[in-house]
Every structure is written in structure tokens, then in C-alpha cells.
Protein backbone atom coordinates (compact mmCIF):
# COMPACT_ATOMS: atom_id res chain seq x y z
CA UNK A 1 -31.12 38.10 -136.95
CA UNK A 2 -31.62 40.72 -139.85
CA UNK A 3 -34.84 41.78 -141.09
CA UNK A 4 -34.76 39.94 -143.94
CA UNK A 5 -34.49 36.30 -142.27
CA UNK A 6 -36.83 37.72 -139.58
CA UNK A 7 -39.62 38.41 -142.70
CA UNK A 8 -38.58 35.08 -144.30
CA UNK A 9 -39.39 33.37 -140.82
CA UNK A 10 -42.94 34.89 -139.90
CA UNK A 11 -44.17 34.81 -143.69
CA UNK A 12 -43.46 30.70 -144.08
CA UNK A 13 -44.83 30.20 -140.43
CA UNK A 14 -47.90 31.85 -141.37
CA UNK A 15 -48.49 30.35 -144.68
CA UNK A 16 -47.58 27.13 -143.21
CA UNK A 17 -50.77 27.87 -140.41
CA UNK A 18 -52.65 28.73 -143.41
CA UNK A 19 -52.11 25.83 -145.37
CA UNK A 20 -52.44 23.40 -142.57
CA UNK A 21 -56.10 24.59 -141.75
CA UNK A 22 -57.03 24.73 -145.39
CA UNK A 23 -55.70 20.53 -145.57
CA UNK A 24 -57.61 19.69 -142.29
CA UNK A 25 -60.29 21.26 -143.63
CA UNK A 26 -59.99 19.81 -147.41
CA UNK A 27 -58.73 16.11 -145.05
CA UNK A 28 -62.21 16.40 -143.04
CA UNK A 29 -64.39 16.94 -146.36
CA UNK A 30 -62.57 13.70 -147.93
CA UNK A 31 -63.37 11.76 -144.64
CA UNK A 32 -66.80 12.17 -144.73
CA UNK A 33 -67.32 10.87 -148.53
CA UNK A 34 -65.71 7.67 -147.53
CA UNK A 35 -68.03 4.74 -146.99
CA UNK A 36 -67.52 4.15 -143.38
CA UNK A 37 -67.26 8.15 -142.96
CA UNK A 38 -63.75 8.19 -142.69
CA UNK A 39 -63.33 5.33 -139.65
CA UNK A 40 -61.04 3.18 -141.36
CA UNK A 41 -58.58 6.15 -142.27
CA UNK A 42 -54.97 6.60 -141.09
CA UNK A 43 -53.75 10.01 -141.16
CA UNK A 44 -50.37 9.67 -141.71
CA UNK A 45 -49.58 13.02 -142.55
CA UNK A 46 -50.11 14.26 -138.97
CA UNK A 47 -46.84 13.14 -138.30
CA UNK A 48 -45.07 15.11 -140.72
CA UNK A 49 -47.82 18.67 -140.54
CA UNK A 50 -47.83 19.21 -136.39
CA UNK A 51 -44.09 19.29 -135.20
CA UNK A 52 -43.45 21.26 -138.36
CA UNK A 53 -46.33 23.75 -137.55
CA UNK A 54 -44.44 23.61 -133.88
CA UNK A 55 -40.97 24.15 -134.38
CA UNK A 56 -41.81 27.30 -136.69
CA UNK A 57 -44.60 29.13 -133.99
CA UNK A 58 -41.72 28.39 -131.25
CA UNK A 59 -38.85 29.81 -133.14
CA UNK A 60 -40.90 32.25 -134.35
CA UNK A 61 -41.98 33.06 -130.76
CA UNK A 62 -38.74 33.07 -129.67
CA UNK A 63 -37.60 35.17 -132.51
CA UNK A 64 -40.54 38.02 -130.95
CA UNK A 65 -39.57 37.54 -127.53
CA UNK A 66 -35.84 37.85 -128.19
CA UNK A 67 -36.04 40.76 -129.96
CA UNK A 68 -38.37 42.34 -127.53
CA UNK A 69 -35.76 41.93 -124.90
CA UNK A 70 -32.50 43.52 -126.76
């Protein structure tokens, strides 16, 4: 893998961190203006947000540990 995929792969995996902690965070402050405090809320969007956050530390991972070994 060349450098420049390598960069492309480590800067989306950690803006993709970054913005899933800022739309927990932003998610959690929504919750708790809700009537019930958030009960009756079903976060769909966990479904889509974790295996993507996933796949990209694991390839990333194996990106570092591959090119540790060569």
C-alpha cells in the first residue's frame, strides 16, 4: 500500500472517531431534552456508526501491523 492510500486510510479513520464522539455526545444532549429523558428513543443510527468505526480501526490496525512486519 503506498503512502498516499496509507494517509487517506488513517486520516478518514480518525475523523470518523472524531465525529462519532462529537454525535454521541450531541445524541446524549438531545436525549435528555426529551420528555421522558430520552426512554422512548430508538437509536437507529448505531447500526450504521459502530461496524463502520470497526472495519476502519481493524484495517487500519492491520495496515500498522503489516507494515511493521515487512
Amino acid at each position: 500500500m503506498n503512502k498516499t492510500k496509507r494517509f487517506l486510510l488513517y486520516g478518514i479513520t480518525i475523523f470518523v472517531l472524531v465525529f462519532v464522539f462529537v454525535w454521541e455526545y450531541m445524541i446524549q444532549q438531545w436525549q435528555e431534552t426529551q420528555p421522558d429523558g430520552g426512554e422512548a428513543v430508538v437509536r437507529t443510527d448505531t447500526f450504521v456508526l459502530w461496524p463502520l468505526v470497526i472495519t476502519l480501526v481493524a484495517v487500519s490496525l492491520f495496515t500498522l501491523l503489516k507494515k511493521k512486519k515487512e
